[in-house]
PDB file of N, CA and C in Angstrom:
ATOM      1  N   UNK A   1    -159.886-108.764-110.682  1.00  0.00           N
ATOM      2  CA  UNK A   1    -160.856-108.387-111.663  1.00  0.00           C
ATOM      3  C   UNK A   1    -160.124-107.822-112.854  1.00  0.00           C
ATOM      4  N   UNK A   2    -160.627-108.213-114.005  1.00  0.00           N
ATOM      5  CA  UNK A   2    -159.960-107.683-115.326  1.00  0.00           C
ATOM      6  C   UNK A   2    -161.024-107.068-116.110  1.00  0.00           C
ATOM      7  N   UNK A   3    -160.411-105.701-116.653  1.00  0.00           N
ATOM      8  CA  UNK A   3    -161.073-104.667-117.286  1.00  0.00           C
ATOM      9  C   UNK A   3    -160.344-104.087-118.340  1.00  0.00           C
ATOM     10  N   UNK A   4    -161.029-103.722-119.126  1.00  0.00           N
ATOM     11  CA  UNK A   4    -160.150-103.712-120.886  1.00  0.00           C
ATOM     12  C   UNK A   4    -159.431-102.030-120.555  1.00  0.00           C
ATOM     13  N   UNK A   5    -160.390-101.025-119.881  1.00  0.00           N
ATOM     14  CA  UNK A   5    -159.954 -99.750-119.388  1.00  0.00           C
ATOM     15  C   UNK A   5    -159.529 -98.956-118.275  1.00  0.00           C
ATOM     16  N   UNK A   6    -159.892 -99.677-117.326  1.00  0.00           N
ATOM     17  CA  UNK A   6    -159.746 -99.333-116.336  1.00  0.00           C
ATOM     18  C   UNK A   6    -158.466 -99.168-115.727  1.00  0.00           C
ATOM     19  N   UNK A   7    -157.707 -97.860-114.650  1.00  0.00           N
ATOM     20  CA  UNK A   7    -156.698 -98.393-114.587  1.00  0.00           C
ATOM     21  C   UNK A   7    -156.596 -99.220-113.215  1.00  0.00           C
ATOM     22  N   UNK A   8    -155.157 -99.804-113.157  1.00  0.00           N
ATOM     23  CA  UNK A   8    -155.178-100.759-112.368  1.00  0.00           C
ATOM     24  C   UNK A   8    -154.751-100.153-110.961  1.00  0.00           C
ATOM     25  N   UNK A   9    -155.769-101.252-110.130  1.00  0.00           N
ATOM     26  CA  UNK A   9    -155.791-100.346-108.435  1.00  0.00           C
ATOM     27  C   UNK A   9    -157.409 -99.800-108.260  1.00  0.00           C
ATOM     28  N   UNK A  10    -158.554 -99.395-109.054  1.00  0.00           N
ATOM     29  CA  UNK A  10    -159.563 -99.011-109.191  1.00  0.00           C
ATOM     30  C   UNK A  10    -160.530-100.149-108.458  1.00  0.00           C
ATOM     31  N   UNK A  11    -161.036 -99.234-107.461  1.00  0.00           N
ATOM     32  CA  UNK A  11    -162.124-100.550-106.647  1.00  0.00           C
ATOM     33  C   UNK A  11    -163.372-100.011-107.117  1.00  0.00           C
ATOM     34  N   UNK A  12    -163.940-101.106-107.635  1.00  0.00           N
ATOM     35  CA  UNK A  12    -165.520-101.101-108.045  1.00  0.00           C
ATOM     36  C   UNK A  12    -166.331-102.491-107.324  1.00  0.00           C
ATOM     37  N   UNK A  13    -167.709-101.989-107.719  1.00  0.00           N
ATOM     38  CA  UNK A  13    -168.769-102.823-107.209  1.00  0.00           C
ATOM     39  C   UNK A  13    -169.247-103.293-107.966  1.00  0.00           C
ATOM     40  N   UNK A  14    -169.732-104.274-108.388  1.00  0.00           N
ATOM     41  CA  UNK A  14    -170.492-105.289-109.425  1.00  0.00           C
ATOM     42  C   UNK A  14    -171.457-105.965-108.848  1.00  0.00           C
ATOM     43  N   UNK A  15    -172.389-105.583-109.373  1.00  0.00           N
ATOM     44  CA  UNK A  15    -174.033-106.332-109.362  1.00  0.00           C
ATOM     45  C   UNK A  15    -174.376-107.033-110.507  1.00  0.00           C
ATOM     46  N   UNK A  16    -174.612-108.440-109.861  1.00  0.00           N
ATOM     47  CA  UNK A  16    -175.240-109.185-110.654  1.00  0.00           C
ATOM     48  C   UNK A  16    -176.718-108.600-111.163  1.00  0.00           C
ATOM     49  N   UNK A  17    -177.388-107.880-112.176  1.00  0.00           N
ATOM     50  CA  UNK A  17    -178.403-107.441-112.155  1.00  0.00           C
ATOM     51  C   UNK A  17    -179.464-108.599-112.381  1.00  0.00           C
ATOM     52  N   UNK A  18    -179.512-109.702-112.096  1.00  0.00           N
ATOM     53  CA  UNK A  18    -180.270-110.470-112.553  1.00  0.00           C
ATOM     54  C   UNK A  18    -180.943-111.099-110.568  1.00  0.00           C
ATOM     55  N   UNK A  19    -179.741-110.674-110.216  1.00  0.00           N
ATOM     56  CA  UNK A  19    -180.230-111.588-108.589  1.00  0.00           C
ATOM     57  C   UNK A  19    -179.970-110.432-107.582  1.00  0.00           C
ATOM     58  N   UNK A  20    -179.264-109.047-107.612  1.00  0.00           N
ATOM     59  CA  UNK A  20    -178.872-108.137-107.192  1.00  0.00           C
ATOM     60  C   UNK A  20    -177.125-108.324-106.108  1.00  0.00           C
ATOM     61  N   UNK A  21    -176.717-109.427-106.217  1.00  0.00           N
ATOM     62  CA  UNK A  21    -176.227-109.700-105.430  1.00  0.00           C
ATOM     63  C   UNK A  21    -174.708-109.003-105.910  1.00  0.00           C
ATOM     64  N   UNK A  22    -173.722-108.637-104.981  1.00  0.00           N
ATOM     65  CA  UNK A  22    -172.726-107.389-105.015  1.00  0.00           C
ATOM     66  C   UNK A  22    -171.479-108.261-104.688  1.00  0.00           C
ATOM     67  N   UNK A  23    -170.545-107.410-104.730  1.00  0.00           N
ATOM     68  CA  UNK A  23    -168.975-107.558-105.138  1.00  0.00           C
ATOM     69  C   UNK A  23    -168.003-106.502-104.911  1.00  0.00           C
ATOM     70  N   UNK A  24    -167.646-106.279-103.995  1.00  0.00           N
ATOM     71  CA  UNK A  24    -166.248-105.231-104.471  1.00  0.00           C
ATOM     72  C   UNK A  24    -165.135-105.959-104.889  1.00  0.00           C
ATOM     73  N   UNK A  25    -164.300-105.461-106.125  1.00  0.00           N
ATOM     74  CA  UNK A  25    -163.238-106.105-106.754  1.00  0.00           C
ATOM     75  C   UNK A  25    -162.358-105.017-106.838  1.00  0.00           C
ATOM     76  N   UNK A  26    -161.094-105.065-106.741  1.00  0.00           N
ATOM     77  CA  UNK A  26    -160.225-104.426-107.682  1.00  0.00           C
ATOM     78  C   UNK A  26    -159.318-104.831-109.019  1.00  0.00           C
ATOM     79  N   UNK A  27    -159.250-103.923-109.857  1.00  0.00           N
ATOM     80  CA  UNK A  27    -158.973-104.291-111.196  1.00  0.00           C
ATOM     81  C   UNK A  27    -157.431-104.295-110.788  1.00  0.00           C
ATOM     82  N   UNK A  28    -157.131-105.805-111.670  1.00  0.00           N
ATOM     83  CA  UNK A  28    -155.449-105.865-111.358  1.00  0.00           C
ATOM     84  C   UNK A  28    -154.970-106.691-112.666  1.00  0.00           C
ATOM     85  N   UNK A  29    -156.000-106.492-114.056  1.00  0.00           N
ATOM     86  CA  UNK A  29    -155.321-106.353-115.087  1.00  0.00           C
ATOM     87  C   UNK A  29    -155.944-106.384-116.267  1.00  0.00           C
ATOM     88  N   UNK A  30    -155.688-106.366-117.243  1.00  0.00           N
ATOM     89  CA  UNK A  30    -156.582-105.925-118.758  1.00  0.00           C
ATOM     90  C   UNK A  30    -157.261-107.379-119.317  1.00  0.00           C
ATOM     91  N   UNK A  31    -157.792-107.184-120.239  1.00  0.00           N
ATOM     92  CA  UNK A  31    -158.376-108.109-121.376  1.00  0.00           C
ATOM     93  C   UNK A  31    -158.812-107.631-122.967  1.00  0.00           C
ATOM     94  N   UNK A  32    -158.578-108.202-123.833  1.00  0.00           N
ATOM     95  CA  UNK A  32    -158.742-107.935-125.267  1.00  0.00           C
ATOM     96  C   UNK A  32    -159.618-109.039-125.669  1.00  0.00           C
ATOM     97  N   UNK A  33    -159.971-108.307-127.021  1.00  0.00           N
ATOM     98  CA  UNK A  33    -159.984-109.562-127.685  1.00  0.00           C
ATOM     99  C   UNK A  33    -161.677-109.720-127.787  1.00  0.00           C
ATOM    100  N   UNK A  34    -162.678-109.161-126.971  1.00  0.00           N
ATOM    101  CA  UNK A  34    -163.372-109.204-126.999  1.00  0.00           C
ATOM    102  C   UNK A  34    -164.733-107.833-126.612  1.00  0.00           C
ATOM    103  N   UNK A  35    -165.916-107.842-127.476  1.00  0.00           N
ATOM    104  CA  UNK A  35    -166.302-106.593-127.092  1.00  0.00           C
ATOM    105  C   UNK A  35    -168.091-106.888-126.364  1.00  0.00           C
ATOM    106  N   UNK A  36    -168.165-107.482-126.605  1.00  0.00           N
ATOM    107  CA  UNK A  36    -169.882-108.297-125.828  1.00  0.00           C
ATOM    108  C   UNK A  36    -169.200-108.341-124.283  1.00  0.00           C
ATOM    109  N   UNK A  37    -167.869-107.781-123.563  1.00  0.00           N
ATOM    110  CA  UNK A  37    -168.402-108.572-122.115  1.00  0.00           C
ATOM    111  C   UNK A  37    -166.818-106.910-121.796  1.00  0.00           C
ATOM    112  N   UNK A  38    -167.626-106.479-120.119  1.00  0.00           N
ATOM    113  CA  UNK A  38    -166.901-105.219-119.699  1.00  0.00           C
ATOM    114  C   UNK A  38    -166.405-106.134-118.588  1.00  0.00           C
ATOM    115  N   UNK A  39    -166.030-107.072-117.934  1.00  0.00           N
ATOM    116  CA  UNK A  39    -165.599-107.633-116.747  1.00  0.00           C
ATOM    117  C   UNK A  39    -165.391-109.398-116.982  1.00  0.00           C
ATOM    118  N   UNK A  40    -163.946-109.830-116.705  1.00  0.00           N
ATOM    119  CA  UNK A  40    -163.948-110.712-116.000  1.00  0.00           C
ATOM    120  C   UNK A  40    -163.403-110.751-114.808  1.00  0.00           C
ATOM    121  N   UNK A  41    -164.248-111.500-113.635  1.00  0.00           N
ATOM    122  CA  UNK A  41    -163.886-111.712-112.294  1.00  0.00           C
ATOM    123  C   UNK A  41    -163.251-113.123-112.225  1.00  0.00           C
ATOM    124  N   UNK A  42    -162.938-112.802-111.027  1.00  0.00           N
ATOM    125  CA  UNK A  42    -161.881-114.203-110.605  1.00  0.00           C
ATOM    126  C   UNK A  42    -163.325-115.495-110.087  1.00  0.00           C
ATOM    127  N   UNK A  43    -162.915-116.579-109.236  1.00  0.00           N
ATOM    128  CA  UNK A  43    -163.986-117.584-109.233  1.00  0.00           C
ATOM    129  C   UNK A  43    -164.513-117.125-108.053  1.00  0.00           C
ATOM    130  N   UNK A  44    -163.782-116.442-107.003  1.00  0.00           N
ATOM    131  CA  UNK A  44    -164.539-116.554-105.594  1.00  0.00           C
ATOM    132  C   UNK A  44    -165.689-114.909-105.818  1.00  0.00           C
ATOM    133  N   UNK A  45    -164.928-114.287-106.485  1.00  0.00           N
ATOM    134  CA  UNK A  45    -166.418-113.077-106.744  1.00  0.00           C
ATOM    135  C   UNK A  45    -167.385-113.601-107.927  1.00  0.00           C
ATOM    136  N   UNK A  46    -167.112-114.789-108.318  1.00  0.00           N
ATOM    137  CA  UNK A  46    -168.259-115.158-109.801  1.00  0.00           C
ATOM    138  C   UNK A  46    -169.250-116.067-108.471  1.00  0.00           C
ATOM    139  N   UNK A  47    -168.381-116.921-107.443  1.00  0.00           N
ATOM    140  CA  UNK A  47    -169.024-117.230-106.212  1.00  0.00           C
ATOM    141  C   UNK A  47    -170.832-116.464-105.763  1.00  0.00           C
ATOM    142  N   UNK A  48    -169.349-115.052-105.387  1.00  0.00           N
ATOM    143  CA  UNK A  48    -170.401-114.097-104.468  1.00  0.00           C
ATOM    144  C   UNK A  48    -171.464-113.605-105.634  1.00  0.00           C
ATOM    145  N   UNK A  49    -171.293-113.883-106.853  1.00  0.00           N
ATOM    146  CA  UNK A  49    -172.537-113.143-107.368  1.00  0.00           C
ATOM    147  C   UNK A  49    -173.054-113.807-108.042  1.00  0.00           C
ATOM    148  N   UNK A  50    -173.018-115.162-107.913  1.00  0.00           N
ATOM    149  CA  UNK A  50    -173.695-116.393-108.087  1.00  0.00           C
ATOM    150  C   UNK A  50    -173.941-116.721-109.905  1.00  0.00           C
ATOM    151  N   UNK A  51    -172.752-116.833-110.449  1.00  0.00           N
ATOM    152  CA  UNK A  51    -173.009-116.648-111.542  1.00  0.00           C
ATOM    153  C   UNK A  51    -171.488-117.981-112.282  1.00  0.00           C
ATOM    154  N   UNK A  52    -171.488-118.871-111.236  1.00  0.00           N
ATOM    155  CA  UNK A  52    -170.817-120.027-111.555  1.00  0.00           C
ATOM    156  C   UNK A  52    -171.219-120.708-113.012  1.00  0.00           C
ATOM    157  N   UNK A  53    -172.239-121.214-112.566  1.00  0.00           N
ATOM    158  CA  UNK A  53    -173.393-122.241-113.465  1.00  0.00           C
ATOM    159  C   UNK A  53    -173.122-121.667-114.616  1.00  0.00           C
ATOM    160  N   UNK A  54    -173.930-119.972-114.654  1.00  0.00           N
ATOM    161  CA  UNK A  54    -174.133-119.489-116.028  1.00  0.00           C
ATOM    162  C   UNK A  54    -172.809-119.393-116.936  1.00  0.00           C
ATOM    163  N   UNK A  55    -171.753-119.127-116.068  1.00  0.00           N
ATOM    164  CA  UNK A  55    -170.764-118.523-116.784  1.00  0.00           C
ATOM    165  C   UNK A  55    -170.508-116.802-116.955  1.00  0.00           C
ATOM    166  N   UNK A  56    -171.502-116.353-117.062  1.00  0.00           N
ATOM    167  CA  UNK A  56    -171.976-115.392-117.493  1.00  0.00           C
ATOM    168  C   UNK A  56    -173.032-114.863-117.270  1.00  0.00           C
ATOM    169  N   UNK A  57    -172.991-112.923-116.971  1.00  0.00           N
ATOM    170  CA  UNK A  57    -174.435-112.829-116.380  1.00  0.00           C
ATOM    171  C   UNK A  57    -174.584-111.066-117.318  1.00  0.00           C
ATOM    172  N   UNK A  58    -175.538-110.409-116.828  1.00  0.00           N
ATOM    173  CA  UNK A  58    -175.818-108.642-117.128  1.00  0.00           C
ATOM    174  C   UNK A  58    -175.045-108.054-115.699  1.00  0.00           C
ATOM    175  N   UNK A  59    -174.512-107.221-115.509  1.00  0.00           N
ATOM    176  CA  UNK A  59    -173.797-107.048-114.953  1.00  0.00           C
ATOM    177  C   UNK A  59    -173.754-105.228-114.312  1.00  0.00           C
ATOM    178  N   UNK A  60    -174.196-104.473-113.286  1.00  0.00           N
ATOM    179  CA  UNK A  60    -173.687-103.057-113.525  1.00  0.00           C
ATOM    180  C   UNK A  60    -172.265-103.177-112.590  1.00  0.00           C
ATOM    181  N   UNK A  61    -171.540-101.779-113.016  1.00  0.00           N
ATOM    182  CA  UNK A  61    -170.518-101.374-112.151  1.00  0.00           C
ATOM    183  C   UNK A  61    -170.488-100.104-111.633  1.00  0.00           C
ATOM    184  N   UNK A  62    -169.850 -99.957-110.559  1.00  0.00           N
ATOM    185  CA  UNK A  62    -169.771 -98.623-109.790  1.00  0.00           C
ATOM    186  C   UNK A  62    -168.517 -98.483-109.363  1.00  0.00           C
ATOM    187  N   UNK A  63    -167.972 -97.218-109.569  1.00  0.00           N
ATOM    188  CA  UNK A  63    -166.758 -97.443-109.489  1.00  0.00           C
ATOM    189  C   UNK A  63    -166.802 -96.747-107.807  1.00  0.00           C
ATOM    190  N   UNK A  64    -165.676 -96.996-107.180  1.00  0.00           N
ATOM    191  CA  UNK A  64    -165.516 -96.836-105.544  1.00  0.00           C
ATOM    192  C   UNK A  64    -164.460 -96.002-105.568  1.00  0.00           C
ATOM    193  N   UNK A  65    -163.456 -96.278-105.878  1.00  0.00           N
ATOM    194  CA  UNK A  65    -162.050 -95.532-106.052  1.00  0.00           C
ATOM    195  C   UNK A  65    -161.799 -95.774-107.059  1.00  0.00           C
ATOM    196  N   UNK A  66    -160.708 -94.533-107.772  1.00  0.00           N
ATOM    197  CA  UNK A  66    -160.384 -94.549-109.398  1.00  0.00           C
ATOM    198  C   UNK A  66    -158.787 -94.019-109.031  1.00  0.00           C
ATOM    199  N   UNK A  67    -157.814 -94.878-109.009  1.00  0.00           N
ATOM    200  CA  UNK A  67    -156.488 -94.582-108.981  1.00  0.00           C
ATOM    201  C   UNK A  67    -156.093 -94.190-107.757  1.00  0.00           C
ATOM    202  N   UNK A  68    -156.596 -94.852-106.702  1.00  0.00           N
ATOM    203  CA  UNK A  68    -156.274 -94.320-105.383  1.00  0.00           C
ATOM    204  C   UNK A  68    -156.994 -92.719-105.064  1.00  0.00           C
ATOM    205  N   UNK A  69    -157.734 -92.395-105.506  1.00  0.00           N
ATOM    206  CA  UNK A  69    -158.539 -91.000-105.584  1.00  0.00           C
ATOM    207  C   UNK A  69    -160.443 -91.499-105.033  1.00  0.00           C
ATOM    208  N   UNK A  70    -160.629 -91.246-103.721  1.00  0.00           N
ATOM    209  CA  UNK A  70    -162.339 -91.250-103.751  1.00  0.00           C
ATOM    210  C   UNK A  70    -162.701 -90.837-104.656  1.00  0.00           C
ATOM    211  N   UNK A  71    -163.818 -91.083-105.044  1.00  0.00           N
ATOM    212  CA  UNK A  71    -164.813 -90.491-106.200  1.00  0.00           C
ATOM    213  C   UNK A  71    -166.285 -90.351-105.883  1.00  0.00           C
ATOM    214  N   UNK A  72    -166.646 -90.662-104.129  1.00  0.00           N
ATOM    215  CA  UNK A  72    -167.733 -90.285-103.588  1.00  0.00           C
ATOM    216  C   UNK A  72    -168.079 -88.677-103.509  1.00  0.00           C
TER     217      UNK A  72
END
């Protein structure tokens, strides 16, 4: 998973908010260049959250771990 801030190692959850369907990813590197979109995933979590077709979906995140640190 690539995230413009996040640092790398950070496990989050991603919901497709359009179908509810979930994801845990970890971020394992950046992106620029653009400000309309907070996540790209790889193909097998665009898979799990069914968002092949579109390309693109609305999206929330939750973060799980932040630098090897719980955050529950």
């Amino acid at each position: 998973m690539v995230h413009p801030l996040l640092p790398f190692g950070t496990k989050i959850f991603i919901t497709n908010l359009g179908n509810k369907k979930k994801v845990e990813v970890i971020v394992i590197d950046r992106f620029h260049g653009t400000t309309d979109r907070i996540v790209n995933v790889s193909y097998r979590a665009g898979l799990e959250l069914d968002l092949i077709e579109s390309g693109i979906a609305e999206v929330g995140i939750t973060i799980v771990e932040k630098s090897g640190q719980n955050v529950n």
